[in-house]
Protein backbone atom coordinates (compact mmCIF):
# COMPACT_ATOMS: atom_id res chain seq x y z
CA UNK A 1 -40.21 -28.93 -66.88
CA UNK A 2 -37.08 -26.88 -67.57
CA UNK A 3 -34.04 -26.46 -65.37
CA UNK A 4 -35.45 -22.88 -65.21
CA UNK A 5 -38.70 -23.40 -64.02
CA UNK A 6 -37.22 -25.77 -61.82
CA UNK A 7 -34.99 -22.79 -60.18
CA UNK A 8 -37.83 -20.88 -59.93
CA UNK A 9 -39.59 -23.25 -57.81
CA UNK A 10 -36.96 -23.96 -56.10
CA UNK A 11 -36.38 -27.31 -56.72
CA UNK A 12 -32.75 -26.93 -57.79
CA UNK A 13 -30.63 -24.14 -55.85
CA UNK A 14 -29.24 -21.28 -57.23
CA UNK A 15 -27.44 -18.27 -56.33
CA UNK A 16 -29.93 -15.51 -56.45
CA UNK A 17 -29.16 -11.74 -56.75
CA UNK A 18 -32.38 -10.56 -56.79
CA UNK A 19 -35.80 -11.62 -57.39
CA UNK A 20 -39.41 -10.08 -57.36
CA UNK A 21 -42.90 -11.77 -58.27
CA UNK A 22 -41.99 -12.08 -62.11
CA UNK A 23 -38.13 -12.29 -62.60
CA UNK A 24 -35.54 -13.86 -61.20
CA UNK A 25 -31.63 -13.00 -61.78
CA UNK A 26 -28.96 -15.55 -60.74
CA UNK A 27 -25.44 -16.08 -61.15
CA UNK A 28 -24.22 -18.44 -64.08
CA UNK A 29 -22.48 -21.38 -62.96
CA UNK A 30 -19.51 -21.08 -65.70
CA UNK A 31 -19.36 -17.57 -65.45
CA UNK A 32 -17.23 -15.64 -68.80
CA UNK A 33 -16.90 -12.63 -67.26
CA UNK A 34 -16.25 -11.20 -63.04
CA UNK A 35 -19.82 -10.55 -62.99
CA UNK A 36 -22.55 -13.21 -65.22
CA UNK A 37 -26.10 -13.51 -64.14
CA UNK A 38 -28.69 -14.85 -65.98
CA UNK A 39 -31.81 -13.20 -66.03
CA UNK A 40 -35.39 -14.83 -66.38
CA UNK A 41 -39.00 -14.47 -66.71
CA UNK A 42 -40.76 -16.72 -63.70
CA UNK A 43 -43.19 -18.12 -66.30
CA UNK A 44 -42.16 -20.10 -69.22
CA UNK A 45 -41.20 -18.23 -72.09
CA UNK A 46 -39.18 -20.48 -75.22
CA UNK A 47 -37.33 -17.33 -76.26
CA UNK A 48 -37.14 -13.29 -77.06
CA UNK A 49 -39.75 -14.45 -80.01
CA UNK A 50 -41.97 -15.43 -77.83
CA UNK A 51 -42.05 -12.82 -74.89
CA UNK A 52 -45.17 -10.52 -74.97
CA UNK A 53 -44.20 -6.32 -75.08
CA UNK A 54 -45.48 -5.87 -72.23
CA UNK A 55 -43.71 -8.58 -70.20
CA UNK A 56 -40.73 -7.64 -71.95
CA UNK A 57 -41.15 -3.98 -71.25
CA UNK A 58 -41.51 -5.29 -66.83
CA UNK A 59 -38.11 -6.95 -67.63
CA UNK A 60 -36.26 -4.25 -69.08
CA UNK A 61 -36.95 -1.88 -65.96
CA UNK A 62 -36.06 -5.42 -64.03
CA UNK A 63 -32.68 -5.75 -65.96
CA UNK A 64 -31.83 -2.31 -64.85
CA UNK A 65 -32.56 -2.84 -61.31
CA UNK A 66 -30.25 -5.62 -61.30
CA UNK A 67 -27.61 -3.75 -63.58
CA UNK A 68 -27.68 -1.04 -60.99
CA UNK A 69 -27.61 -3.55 -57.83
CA UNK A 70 -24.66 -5.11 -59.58
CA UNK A 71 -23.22 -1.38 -59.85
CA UNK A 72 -22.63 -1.85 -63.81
CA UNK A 73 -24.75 1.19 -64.86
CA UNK A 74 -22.18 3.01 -64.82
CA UNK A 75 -18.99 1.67 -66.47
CA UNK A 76 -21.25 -0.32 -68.51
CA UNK A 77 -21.98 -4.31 -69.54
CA UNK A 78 -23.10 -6.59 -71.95
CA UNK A 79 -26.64 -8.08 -71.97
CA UNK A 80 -27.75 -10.77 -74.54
CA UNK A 81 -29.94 -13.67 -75.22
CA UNK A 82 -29.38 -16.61 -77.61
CA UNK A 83 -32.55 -17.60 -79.77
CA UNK A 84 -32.78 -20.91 -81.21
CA UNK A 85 -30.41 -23.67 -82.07
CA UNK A 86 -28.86 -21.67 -84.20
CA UNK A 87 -28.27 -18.62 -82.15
CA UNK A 88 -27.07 -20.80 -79.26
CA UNK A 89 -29.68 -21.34 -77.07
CA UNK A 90 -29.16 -24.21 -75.06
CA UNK A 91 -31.63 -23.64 -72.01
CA UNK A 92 -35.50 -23.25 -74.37
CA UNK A 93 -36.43 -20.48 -71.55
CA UNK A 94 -36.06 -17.21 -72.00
CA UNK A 95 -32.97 -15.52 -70.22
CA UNK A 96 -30.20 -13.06 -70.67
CA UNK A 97 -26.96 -12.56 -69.93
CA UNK A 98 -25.63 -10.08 -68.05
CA UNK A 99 -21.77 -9.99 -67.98
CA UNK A 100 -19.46 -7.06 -66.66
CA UNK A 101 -17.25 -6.22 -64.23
CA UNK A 102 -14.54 -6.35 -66.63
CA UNK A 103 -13.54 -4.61 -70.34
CA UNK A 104 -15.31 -7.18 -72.58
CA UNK A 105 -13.86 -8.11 -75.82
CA UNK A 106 -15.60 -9.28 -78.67
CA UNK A 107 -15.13 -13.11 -79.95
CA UNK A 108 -15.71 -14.91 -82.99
CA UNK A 109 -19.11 -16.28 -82.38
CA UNK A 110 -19.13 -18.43 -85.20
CA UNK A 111 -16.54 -21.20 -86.83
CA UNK A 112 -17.67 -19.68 -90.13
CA UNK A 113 -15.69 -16.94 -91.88
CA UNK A 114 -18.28 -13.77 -92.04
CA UNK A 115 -16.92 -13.47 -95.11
CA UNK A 116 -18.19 -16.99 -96.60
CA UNK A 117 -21.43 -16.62 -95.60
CA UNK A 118 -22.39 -14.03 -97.71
């Protein structure tokens, strides 16, 4: 079982925001930005390539509840999710990011010049 699924049964704490009966929204425990939750389906789901439309579509309005709770609809945020070893996913469950509270910069997100890789 994943570290997720073990949050959502509550066999390892966490510090929830908000939940309902299919999502669950936490903060990260090395946080990048004021505000960073992560935000997850309650059942197993590897990645973004894996999450049915219409789950997906039940976490989007979720994402915005928790956007708005976090009162970063307005002056805005970042949400994203890491897909595979390449794309940084360390956690195989799916879950996004939501950072704010802040003006967010962008990073290199890669030792490899853009340029090269072409």
């Amino acid at each position: 079982m994943c570290i997720f699924c073990k949050i959502v049964n509550k066999e390892i704490p966490a510090n929830i925001e908000l939940e309902n009966d299919d999502f669950l929204a936490f903060h990260d425990i090395n946080p990048i930005a004021p505000i960073h939750l992560l935000i997850i389906p309650k059942v197993h789901v590897q990645n973004f390539q894996e999450i049915s439309p219409e789950l997906m579509s039940k976490m989007t309005t979720f994402i915005q509840e928790v956007a708005k709770k976090m009162r970063l609809d307005k002056d805005g945020y970042r949400l994203l999710t890491n897909i595979g070893e390449n794309g940084g996913q360390e956690v195989m469950h799916l879950h996004f990011h939501l950072v704010g509270g802040a003006k967010l910069k962008w990073v290199h997100l890669s030792d490899l010049n853009p340029k090269e890789a072409i």
